[in-house]
PDB file of N, CA and C in Angstrom:
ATOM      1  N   UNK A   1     -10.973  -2.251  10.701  1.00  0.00           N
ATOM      2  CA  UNK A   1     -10.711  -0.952  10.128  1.00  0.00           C
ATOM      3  C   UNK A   1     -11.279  -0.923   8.717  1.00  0.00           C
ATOM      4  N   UNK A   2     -12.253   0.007   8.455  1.00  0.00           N
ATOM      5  CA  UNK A   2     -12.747   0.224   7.102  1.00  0.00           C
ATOM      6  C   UNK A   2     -12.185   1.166   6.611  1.00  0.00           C
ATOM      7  N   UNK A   3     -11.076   1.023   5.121  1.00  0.00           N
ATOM      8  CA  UNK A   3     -10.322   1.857   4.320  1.00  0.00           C
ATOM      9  C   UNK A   3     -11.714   1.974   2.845  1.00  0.00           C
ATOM     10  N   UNK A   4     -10.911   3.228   2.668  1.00  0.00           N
ATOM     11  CA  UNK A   4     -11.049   3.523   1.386  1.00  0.00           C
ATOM     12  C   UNK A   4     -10.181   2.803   0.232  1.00  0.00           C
ATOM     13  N   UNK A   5     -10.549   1.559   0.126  1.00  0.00           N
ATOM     14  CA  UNK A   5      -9.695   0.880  -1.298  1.00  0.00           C
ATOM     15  C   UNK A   5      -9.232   1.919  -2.320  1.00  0.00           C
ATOM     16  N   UNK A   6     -10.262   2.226  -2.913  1.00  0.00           N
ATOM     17  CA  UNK A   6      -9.698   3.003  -4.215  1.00  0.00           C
ATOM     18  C   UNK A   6      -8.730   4.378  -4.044  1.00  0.00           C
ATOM     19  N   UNK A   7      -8.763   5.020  -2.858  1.00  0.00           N
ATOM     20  CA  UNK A   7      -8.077   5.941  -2.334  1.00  0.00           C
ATOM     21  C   UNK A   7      -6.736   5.584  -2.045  1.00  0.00           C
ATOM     22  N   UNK A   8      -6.741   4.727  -1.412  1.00  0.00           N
ATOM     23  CA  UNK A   8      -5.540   3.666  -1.184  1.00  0.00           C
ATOM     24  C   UNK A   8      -4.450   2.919  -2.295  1.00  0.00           C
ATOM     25  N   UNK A   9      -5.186   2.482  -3.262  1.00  0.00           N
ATOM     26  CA  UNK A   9      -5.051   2.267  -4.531  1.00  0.00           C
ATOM     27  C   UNK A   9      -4.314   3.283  -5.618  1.00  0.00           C
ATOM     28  N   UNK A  10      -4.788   4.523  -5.541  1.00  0.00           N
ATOM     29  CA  UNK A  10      -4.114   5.765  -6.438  1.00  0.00           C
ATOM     30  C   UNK A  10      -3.220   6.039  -5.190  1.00  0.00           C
ATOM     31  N   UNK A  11      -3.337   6.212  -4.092  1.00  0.00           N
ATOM     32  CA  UNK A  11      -1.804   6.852  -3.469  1.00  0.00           C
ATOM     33  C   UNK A  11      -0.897   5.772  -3.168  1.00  0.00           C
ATOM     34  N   UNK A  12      -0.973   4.473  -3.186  1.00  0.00           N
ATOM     35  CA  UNK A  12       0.036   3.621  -4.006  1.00  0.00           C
ATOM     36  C   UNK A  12       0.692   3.871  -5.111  1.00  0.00           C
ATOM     37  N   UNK A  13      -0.131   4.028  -5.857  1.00  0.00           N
ATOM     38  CA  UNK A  13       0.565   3.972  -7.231  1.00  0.00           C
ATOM     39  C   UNK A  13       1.224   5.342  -7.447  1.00  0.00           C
ATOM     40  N   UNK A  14       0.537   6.543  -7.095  1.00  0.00           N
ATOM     41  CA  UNK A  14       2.258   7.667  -6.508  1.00  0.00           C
ATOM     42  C   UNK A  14       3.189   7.238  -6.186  1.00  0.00           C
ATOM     43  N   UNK A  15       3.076   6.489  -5.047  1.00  0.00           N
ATOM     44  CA  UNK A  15       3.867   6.075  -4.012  1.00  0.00           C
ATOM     45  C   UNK A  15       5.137   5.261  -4.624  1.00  0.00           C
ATOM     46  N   UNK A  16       4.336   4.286  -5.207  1.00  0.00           N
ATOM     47  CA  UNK A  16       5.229   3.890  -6.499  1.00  0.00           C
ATOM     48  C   UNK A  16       5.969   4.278  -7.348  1.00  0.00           C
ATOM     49  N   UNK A  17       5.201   5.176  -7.952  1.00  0.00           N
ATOM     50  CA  UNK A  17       5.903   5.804  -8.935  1.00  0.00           C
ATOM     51  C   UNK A  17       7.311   6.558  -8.710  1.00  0.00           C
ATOM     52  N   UNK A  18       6.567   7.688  -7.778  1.00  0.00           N
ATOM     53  CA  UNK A  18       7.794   8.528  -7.117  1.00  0.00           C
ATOM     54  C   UNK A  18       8.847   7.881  -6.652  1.00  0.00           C
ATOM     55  N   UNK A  19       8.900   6.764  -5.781  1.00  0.00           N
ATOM     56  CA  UNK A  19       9.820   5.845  -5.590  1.00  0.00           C
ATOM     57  C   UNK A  19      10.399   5.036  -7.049  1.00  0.00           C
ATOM     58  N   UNK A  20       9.684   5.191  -8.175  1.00  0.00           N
ATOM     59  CA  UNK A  20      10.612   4.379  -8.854  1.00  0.00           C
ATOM     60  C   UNK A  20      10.892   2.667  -8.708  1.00  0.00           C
ATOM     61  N   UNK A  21       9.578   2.601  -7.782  1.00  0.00           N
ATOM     62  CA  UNK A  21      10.203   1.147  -7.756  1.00  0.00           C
ATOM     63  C   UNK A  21       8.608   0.320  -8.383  1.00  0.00           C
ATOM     64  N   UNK A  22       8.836  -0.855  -8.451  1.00  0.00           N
ATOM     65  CA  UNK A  22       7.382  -2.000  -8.620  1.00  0.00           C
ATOM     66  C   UNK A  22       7.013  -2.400  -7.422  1.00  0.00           C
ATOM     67  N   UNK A  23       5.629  -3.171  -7.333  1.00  0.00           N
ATOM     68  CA  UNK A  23       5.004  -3.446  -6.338  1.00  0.00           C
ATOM     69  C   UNK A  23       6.088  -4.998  -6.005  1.00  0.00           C
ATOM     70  N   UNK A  24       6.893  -5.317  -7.074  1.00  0.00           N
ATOM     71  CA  UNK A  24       7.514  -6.923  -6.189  1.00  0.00           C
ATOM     72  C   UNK A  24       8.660  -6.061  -5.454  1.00  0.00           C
ATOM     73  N   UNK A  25       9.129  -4.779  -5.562  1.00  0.00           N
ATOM     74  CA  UNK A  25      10.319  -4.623  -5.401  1.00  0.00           C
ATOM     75  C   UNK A  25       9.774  -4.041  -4.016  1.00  0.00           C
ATOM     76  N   UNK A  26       8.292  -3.332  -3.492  1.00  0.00           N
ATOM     77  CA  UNK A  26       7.528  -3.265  -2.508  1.00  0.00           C
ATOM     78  C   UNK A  26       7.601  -4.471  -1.485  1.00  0.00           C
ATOM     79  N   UNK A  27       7.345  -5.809  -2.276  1.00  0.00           N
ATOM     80  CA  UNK A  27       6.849  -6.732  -1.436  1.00  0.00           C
ATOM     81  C   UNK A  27       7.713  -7.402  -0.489  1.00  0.00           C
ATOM     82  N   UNK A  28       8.897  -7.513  -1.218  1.00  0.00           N
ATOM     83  CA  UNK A  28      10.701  -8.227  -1.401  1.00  0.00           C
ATOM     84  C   UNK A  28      11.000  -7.055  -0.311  1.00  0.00           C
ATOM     85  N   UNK A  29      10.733  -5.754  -0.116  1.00  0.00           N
ATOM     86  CA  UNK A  29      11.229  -4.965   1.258  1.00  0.00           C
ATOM     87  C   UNK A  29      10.323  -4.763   2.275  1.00  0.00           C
ATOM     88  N   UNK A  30       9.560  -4.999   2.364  1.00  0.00           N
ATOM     89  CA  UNK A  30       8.856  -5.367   3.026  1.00  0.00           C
ATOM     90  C   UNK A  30       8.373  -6.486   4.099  1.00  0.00           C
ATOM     91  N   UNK A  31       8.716  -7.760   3.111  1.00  0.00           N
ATOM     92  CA  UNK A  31       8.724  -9.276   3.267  1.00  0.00           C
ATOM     93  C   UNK A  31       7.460  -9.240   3.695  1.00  0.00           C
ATOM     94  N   UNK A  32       6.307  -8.638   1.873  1.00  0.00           N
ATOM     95  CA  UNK A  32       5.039  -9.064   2.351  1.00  0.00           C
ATOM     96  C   UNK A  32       5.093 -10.218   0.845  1.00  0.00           C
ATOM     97  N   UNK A  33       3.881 -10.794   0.422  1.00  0.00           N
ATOM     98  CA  UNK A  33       4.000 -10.853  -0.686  1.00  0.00           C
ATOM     99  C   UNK A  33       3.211 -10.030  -1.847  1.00  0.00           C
ATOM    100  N   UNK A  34       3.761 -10.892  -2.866  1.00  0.00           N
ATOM    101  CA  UNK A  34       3.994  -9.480  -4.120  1.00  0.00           C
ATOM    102  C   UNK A  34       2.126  -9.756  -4.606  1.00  0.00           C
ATOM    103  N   UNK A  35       1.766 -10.328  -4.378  1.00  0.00           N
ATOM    104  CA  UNK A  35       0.168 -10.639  -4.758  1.00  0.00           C
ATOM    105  C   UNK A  35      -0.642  -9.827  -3.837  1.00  0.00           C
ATOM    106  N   UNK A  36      -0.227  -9.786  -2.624  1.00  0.00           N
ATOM    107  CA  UNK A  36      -0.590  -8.882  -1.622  1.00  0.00           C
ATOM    108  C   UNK A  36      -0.606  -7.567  -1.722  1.00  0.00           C
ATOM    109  N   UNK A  37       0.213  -7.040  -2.061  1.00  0.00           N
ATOM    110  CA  UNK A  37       0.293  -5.536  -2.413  1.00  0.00           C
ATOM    111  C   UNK A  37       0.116  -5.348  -3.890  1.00  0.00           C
ATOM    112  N   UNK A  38      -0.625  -6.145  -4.895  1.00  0.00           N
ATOM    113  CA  UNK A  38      -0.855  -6.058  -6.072  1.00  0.00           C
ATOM    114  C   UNK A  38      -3.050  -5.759  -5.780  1.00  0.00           C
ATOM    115  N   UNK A  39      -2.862  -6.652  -4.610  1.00  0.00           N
ATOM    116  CA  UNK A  39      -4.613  -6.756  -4.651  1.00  0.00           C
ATOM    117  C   UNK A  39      -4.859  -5.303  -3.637  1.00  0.00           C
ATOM    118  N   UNK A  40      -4.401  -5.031  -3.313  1.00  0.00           N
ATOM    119  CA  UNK A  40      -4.457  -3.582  -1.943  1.00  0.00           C
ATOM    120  C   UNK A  40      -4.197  -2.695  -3.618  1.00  0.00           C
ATOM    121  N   UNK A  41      -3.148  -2.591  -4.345  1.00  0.00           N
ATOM    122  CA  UNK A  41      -2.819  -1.829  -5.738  1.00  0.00           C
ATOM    123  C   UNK A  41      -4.564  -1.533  -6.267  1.00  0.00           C
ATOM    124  N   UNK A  42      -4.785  -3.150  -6.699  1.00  0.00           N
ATOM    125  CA  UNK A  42      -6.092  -2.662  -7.769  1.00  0.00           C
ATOM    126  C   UNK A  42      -7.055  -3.116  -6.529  1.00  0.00           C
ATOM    127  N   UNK A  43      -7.704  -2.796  -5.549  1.00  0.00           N
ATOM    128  CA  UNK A  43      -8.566  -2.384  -4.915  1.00  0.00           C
ATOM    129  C   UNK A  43      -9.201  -3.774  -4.606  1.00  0.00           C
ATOM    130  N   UNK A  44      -8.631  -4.758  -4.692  1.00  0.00           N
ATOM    131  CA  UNK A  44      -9.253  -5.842  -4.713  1.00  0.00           C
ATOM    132  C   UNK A  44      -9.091  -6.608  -2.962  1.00  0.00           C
ATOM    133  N   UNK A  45      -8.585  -5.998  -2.364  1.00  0.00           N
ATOM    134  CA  UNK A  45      -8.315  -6.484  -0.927  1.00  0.00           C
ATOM    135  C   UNK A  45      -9.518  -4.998  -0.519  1.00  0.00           C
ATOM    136  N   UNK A  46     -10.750  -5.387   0.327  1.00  0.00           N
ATOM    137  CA  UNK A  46     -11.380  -4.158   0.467  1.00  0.00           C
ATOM    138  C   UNK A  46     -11.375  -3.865   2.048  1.00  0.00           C
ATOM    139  N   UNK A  47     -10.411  -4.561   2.441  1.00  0.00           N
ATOM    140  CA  UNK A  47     -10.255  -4.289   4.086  1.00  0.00           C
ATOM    141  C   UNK A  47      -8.943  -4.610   4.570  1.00  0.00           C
ATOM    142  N   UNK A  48      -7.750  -3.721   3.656  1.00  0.00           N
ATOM    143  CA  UNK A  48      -6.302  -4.676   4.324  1.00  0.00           C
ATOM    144  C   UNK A  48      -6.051  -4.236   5.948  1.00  0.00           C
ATOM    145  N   UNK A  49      -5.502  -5.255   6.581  1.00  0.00           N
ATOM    146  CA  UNK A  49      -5.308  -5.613   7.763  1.00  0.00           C
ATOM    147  C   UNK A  49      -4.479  -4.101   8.286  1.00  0.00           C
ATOM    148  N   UNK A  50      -4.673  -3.676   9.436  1.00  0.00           N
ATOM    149  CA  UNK A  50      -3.556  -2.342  10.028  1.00  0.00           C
ATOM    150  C   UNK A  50      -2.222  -2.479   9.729  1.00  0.00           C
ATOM    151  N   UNK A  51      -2.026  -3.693  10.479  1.00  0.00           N
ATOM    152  CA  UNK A  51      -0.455  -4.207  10.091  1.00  0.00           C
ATOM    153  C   UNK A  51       0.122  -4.031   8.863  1.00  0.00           C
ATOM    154  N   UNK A  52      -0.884  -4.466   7.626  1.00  0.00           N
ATOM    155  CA  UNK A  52      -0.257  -4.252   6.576  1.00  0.00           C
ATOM    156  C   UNK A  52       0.017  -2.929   6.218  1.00  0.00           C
ATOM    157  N   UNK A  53      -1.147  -2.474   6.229  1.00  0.00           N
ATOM    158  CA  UNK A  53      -0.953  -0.710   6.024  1.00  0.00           C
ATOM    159  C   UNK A  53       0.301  -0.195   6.544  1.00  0.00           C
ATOM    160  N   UNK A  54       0.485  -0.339   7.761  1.00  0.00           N
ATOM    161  CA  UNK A  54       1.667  -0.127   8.383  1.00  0.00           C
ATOM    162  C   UNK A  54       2.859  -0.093   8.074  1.00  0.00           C
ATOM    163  N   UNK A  55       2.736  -1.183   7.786  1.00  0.00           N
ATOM    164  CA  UNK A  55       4.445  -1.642   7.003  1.00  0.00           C
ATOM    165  C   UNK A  55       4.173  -0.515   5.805  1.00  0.00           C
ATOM    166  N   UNK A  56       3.670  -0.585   5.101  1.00  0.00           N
ATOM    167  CA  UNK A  56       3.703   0.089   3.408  1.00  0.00           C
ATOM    168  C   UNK A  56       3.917   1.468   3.909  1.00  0.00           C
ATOM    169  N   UNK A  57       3.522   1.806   4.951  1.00  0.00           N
ATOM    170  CA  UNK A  57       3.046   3.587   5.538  1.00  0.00           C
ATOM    171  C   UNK A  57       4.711   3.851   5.813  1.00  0.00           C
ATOM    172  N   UNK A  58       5.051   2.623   6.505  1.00  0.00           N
ATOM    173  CA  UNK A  58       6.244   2.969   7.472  1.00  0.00           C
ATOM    174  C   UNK A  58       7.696   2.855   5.852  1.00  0.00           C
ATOM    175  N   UNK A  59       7.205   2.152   5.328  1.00  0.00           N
ATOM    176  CA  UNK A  59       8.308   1.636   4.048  1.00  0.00           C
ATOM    177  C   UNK A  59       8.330   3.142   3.716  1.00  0.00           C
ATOM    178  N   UNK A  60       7.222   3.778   3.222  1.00  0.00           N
ATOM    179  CA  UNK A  60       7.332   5.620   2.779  1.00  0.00           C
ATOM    180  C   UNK A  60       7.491   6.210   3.476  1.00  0.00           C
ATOM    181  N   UNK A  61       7.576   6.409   4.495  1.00  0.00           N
ATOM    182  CA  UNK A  61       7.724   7.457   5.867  1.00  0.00           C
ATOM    183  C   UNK A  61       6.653   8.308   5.554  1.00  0.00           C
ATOM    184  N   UNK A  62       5.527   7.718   5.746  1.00  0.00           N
ATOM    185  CA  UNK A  62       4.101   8.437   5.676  1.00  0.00           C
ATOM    186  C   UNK A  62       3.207   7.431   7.126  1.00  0.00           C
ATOM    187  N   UNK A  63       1.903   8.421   7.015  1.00  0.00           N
ATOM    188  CA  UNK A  63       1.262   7.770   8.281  1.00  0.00           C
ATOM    189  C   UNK A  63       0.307   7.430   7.965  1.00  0.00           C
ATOM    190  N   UNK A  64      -0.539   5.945   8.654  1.00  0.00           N
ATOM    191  CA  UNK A  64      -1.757   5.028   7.476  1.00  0.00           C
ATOM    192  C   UNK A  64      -2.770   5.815   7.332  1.00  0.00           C
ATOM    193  N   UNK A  65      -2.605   7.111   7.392  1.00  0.00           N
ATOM    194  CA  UNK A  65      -3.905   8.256   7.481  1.00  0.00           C
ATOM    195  C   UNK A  65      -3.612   8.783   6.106  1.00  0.00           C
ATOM    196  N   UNK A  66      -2.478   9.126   6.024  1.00  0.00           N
ATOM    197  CA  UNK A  66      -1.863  10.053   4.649  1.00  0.00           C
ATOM    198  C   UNK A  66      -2.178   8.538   3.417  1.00  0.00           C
ATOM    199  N   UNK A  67      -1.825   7.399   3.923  1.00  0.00           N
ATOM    200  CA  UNK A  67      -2.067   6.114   2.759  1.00  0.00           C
ATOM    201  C   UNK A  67      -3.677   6.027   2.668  1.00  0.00           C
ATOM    202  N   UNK A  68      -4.253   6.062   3.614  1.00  0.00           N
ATOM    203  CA  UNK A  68      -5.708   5.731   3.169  1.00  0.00           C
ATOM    204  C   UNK A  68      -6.675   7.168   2.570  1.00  0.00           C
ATOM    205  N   UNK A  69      -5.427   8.186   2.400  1.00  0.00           N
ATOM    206  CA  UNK A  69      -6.273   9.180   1.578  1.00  0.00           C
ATOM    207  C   UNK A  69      -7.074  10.112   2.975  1.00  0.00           C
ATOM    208  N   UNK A  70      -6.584   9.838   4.190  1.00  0.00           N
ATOM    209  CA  UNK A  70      -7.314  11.008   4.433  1.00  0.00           C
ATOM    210  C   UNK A  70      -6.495  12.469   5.285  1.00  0.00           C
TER     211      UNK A  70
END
């Protein structure tokens, strides 16, 4: 699956925000780790796995379409 990193990247950090929470407090509910959703954050993962998306999509009650910006 080819994402849009940087798209992905800013609707995280909404995602974040609006939630009020940090990316460890992401990772810790999730049970991904916190380096993991820091490198998907700054665009540095340029192909995260479905699964992962998933979880993060499903943690917001959004769908990995609405996370990857489209």
């Amino acid at each position: 699956m080819t994402t849009n990193t940087i798209a992905i990247g800013r609707i995280l950090s909404i995602l974040l925000e609006k939630a009020q929470i940090t990316e460890a407090h992401l990772a810790r509910m999730i049970d991904m780790p916190r380096a993991t959703i820091n490198k998907i954050h700054s665009g540095k993962i340029l192909d995260p796995k479905s699964s992962t998306l998933t979880l993060i999509a499903n943690y917001f009650g959004i769908t990995i379409d609405q996370l990857v910006g489209n």
